[in-house]
PDB file of N, CA and C in Angstrom:
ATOM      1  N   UNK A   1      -9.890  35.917   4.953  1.00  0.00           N
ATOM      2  CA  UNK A   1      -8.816  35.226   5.622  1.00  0.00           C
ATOM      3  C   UNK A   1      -9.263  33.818   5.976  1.00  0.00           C
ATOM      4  N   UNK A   2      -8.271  33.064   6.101  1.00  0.00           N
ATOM      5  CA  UNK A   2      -8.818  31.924   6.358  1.00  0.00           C
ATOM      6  C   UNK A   2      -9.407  31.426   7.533  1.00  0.00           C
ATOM      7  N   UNK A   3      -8.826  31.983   8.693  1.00  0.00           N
ATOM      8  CA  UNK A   3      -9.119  32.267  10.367  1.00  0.00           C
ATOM      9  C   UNK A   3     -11.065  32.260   9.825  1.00  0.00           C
ATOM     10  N   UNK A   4     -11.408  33.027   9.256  1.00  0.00           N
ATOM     11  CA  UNK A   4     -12.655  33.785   9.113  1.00  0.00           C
ATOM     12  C   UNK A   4     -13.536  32.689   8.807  1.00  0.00           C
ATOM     13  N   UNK A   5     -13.270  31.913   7.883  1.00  0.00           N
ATOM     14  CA  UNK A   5     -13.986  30.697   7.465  1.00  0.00           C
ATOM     15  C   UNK A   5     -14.142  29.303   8.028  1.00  0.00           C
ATOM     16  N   UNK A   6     -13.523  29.133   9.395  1.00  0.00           N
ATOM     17  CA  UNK A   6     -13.919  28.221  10.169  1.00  0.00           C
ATOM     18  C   UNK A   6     -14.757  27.666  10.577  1.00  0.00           C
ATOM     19  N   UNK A   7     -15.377  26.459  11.077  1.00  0.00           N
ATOM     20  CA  UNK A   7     -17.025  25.775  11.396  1.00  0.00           C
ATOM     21  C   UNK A   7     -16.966  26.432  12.669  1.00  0.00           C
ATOM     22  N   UNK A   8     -18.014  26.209  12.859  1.00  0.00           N
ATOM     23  CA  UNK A   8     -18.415  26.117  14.490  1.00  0.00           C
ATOM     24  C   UNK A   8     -17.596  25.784  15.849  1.00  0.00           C
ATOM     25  N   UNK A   9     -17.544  24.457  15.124  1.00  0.00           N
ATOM     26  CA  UNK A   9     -16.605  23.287  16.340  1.00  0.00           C
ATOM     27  C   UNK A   9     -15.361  23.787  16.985  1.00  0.00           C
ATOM     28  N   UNK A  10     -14.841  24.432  15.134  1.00  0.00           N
ATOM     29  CA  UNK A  10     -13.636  25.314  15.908  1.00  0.00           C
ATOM     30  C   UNK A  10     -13.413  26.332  16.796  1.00  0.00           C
ATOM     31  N   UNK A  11     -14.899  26.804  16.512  1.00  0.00           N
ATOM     32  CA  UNK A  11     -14.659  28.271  17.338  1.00  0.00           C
ATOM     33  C   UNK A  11     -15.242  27.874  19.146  1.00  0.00           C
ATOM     34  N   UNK A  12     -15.530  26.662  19.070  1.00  0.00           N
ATOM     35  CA  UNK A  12     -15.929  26.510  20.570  1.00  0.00           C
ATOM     36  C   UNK A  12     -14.786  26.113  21.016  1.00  0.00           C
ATOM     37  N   UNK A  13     -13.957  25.303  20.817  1.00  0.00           N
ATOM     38  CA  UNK A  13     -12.851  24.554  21.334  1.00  0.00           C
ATOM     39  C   UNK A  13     -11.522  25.799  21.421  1.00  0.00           C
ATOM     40  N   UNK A  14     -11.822  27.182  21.137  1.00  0.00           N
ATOM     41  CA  UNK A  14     -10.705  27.880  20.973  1.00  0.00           C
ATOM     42  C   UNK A  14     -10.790  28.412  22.496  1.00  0.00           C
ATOM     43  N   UNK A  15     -12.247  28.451  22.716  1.00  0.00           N
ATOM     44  CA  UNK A  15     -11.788  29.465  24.545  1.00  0.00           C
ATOM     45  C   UNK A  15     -11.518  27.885  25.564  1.00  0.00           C
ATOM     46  N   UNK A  16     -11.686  26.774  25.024  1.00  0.00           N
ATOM     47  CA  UNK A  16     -11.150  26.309  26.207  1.00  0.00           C
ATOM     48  C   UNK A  16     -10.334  25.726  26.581  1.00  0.00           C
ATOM     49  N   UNK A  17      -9.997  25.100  27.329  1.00  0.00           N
ATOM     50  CA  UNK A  17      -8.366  25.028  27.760  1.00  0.00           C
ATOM     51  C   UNK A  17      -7.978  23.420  27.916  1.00  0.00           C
ATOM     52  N   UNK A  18      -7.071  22.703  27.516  1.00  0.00           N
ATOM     53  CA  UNK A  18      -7.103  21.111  27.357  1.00  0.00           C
ATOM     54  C   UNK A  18      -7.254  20.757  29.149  1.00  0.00           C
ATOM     55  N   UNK A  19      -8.310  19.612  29.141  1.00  0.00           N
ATOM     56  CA  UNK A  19      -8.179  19.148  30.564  1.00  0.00           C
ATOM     57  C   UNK A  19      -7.604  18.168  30.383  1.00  0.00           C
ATOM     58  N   UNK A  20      -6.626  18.053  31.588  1.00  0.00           N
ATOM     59  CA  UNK A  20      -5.568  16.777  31.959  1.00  0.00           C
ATOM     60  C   UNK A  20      -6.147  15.241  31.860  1.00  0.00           C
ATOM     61  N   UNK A  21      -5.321  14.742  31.126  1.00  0.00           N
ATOM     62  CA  UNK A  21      -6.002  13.061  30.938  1.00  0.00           C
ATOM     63  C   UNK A  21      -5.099  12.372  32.166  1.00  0.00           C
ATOM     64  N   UNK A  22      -6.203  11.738  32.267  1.00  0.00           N
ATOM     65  CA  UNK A  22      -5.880  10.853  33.075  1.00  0.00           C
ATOM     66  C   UNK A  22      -4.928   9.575  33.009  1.00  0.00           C
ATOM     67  N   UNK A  23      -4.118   9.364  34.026  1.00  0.00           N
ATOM     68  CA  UNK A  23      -2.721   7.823  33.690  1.00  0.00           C
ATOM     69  C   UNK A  23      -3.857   6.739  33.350  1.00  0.00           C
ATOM     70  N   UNK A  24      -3.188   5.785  32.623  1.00  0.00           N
ATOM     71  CA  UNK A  24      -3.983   4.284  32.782  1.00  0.00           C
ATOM     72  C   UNK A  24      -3.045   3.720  33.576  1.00  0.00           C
ATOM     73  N   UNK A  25      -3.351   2.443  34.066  1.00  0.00           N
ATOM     74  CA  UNK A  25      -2.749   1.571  34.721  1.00  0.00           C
ATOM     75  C   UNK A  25      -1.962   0.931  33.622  1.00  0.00           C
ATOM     76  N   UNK A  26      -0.822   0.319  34.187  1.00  0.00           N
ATOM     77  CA  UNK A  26      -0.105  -0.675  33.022  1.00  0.00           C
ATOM     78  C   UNK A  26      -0.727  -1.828  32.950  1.00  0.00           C
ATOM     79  N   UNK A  27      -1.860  -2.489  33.779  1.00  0.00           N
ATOM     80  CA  UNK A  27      -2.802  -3.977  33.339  1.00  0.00           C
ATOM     81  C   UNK A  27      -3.307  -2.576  32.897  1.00  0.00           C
ATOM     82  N   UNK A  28      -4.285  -2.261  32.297  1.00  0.00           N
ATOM     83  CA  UNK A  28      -5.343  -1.979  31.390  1.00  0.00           C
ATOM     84  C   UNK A  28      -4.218  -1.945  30.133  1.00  0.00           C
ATOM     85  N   UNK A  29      -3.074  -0.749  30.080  1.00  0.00           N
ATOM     86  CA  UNK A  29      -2.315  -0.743  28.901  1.00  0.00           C
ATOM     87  C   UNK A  29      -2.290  -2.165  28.140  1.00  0.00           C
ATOM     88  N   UNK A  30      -1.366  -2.950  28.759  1.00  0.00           N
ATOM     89  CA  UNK A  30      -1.123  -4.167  28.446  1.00  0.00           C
ATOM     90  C   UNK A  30      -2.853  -4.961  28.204  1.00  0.00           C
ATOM     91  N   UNK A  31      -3.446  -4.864  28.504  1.00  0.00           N
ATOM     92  CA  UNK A  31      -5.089  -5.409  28.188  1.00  0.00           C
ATOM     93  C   UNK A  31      -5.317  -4.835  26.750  1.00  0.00           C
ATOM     94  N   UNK A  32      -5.508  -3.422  26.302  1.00  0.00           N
ATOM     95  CA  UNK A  32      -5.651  -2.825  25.226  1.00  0.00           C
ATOM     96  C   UNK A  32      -4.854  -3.223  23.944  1.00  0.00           C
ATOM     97  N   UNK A  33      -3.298  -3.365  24.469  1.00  0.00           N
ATOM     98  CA  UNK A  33      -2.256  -3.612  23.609  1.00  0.00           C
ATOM     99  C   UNK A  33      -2.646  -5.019  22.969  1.00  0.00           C
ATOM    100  N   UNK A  34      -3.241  -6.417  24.096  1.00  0.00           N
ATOM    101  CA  UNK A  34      -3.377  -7.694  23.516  1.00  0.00           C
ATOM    102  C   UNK A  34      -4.505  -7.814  22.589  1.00  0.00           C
ATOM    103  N   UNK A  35      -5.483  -6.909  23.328  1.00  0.00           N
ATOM    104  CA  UNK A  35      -6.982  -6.231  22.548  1.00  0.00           C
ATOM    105  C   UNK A  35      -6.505  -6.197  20.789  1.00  0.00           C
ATOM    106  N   UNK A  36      -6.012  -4.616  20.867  1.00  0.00           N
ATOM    107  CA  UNK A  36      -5.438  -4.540  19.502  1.00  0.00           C
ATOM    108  C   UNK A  36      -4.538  -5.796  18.215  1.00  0.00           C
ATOM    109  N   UNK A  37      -4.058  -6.088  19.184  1.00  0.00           N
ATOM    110  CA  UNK A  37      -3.094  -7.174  18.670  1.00  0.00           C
ATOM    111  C   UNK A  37      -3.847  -8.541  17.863  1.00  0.00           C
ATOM    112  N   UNK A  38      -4.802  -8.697  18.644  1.00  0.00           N
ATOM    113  CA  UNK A  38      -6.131 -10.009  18.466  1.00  0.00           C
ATOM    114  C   UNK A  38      -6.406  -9.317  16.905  1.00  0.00           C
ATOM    115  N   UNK A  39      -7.075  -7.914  16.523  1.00  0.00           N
ATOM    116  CA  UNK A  39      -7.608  -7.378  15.620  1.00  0.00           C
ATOM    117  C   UNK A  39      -6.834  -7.405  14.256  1.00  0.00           C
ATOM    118  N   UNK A  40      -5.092  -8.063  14.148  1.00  0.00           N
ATOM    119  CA  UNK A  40      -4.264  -8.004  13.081  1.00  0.00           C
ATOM    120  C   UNK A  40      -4.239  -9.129  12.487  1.00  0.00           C
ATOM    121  N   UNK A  41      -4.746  -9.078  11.646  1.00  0.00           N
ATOM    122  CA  UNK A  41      -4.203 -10.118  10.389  1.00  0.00           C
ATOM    123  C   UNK A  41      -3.185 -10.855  10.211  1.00  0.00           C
ATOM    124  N   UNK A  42      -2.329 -11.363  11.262  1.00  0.00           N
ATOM    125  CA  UNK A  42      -0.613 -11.998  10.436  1.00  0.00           C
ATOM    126  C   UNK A  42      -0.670 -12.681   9.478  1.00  0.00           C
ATOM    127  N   UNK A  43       0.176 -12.430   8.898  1.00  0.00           N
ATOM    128  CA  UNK A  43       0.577 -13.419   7.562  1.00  0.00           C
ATOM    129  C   UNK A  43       0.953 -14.683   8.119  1.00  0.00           C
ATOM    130  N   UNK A  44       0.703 -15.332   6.370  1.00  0.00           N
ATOM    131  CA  UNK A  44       0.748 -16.390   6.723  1.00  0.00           C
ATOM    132  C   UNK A  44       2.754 -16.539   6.437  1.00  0.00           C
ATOM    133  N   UNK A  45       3.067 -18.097   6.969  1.00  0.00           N
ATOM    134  CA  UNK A  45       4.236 -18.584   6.833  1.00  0.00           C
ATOM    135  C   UNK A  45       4.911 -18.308   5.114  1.00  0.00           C
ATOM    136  N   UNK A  46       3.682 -18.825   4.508  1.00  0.00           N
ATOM    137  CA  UNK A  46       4.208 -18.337   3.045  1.00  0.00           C
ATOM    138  C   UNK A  46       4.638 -16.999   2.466  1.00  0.00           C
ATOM    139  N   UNK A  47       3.641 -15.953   2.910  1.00  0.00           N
ATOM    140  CA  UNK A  47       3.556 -14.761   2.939  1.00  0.00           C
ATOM    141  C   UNK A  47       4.255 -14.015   3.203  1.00  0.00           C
ATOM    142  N   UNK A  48       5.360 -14.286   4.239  1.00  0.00           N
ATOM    143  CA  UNK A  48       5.695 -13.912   5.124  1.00  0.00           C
ATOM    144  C   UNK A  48       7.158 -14.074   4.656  1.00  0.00           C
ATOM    145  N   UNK A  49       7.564 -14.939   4.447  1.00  0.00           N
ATOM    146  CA  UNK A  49       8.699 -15.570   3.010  1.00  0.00           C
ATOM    147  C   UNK A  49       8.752 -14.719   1.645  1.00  0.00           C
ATOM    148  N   UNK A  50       7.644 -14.840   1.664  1.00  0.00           N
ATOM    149  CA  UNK A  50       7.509 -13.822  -0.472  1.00  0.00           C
ATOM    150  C   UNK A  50       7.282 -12.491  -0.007  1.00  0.00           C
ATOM    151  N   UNK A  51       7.120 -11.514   0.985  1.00  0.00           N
ATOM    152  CA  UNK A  51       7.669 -10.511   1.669  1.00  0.00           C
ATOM    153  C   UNK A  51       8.595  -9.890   2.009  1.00  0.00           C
ATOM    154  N   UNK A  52       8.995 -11.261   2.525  1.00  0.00           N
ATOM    155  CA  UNK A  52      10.740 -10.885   3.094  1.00  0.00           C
ATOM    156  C   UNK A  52      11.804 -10.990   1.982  1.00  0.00           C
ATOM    157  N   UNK A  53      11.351 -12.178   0.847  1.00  0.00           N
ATOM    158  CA  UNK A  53      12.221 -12.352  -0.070  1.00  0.00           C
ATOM    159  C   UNK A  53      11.986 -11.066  -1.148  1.00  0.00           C
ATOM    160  N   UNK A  54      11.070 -10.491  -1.178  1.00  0.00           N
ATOM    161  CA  UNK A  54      10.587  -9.071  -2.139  1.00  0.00           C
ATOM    162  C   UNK A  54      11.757  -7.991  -1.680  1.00  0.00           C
ATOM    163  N   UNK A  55      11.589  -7.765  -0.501  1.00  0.00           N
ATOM    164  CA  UNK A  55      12.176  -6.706   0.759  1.00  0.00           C
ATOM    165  C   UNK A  55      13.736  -6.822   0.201  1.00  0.00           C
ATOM    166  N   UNK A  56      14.123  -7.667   0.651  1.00  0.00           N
ATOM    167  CA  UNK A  56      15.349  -8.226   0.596  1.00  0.00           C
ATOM    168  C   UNK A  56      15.997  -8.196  -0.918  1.00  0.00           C
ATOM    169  N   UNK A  57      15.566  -8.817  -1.864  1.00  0.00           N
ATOM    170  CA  UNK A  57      15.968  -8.578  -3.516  1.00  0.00           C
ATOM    171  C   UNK A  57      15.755  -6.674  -3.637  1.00  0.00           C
ATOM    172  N   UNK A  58      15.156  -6.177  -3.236  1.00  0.00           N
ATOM    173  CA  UNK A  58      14.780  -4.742  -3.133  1.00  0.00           C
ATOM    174  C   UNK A  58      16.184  -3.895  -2.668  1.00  0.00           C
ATOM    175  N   UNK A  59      16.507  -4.333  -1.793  1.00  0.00           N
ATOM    176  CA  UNK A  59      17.401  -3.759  -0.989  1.00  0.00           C
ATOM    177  C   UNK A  59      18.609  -4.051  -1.897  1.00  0.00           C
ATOM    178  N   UNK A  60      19.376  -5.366  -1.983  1.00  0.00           N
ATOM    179  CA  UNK A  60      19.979  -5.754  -3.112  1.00  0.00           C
ATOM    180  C   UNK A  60      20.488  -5.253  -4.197  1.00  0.00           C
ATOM    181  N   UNK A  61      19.488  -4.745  -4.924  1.00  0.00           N
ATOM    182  CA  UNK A  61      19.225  -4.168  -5.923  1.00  0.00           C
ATOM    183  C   UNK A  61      19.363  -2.354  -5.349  1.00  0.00           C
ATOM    184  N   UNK A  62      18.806  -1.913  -4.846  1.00  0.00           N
ATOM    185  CA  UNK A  62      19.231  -0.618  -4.387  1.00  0.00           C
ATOM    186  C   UNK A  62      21.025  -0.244  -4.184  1.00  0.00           C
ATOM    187  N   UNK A  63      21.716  -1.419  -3.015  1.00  0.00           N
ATOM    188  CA  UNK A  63      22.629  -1.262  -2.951  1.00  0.00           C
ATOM    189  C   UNK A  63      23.607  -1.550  -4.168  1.00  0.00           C
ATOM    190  N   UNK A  64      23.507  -2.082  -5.086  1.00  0.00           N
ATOM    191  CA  UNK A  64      23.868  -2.389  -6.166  1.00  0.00           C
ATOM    192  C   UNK A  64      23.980  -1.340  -7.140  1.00  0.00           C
ATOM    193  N   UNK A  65      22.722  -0.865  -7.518  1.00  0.00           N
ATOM    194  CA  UNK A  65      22.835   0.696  -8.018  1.00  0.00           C
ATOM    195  C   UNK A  65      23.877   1.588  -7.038  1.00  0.00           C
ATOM    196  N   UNK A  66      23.501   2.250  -5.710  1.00  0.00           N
ATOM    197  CA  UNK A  66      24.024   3.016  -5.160  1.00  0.00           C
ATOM    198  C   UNK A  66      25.666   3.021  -5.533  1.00  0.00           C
ATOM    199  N   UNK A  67      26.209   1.311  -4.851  1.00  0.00           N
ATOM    200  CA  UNK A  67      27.548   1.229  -5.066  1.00  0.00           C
ATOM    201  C   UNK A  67      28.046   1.288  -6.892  1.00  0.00           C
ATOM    202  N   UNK A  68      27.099   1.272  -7.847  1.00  0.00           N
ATOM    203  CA  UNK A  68      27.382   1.476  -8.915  1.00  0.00           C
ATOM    204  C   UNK A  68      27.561   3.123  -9.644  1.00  0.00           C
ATOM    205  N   UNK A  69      26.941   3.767  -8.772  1.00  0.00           N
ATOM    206  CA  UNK A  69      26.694   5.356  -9.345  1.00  0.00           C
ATOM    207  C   UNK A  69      28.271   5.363  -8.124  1.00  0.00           C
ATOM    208  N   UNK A  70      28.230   5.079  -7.142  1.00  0.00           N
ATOM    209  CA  UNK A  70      29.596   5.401  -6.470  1.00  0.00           C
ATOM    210  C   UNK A  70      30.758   5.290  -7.373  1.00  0.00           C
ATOM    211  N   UNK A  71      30.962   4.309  -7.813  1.00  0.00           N
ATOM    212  CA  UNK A  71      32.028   3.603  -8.048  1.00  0.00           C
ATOM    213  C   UNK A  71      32.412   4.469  -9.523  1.00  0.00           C
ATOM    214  N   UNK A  72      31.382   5.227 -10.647  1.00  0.00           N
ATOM    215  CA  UNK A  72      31.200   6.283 -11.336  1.00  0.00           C
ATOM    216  C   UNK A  72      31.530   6.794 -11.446  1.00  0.00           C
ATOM    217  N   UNK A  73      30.982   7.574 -10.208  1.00  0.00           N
ATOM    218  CA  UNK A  73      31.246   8.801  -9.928  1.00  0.00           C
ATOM    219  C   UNK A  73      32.735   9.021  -9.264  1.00  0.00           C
ATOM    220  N   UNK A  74      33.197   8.030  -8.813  1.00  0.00           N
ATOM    221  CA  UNK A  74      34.824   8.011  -7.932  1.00  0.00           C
ATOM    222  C   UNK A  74      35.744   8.047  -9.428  1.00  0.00           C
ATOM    223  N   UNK A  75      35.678   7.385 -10.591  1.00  0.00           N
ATOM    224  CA  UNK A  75      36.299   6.857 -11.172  1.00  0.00           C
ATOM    225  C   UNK A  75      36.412   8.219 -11.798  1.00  0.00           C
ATOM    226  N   UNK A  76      34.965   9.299 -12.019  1.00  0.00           N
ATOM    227  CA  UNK A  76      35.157  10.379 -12.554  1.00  0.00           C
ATOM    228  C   UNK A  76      35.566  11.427 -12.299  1.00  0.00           C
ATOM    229  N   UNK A  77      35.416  11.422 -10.658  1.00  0.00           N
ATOM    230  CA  UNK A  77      36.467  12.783  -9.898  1.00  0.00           C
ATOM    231  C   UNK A  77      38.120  11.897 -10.052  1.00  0.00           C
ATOM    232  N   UNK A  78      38.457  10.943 -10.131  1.00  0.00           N
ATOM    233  CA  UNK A  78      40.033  10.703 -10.264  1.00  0.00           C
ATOM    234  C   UNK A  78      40.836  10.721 -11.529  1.00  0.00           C
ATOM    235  N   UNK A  79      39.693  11.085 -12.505  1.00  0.00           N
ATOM    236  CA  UNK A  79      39.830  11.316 -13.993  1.00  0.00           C
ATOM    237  C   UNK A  79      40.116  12.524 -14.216  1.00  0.00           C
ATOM    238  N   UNK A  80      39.103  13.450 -13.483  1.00  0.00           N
ATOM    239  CA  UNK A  80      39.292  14.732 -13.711  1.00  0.00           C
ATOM    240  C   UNK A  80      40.251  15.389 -12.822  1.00  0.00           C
ATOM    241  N   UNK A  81      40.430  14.577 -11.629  1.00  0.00           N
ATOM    242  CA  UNK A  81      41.478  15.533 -10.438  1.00  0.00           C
ATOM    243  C   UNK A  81      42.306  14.952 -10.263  1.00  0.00           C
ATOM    244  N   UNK A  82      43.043  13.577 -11.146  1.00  0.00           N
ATOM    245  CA  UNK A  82      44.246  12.452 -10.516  1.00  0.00           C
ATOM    246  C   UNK A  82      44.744  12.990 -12.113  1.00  0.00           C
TER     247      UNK A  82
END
């Protein structure tokens, strides 16, 4: 069984019981959050343009198909049921 083949680690952590974490303060939150934030890469202005313009032609193009299989498929239930 698979229960049977477990490490170690697992089988210690099964008798005991989760201890309660502790609140942070909202200054530390907000400290961590700017922390993290420092660590991201933003794009650049250009980047950020040939992204959005990718995204965007993407979408475009999706809705384009979609409303095209619609428009199909409408034309073919009023063929067969009009």
């Amino acid at each position: 069984m698979a229960t049977e083949t477990r490490g170690e680690a697992a089988a210690k952590d099964e008798g005991k019981g989760k201890a309660p974490r502790k609140r942070t303060s909202p200054a530390l939150f907000v400290r961590q959050v700017v922390a993290e934030l420092r660590k991201v890469i933003w794009p650049t202005r250009r980047e950020l343009i040939t992204y959005t313009t990718a995204a965007l032609v993407f979408v475009l193009i999706m809705v384009a198909l979609v409303a095209g299989l619609d428009w199909v498929l409408q034309r073919g239930v009023f063929w067969v049921f009009g």
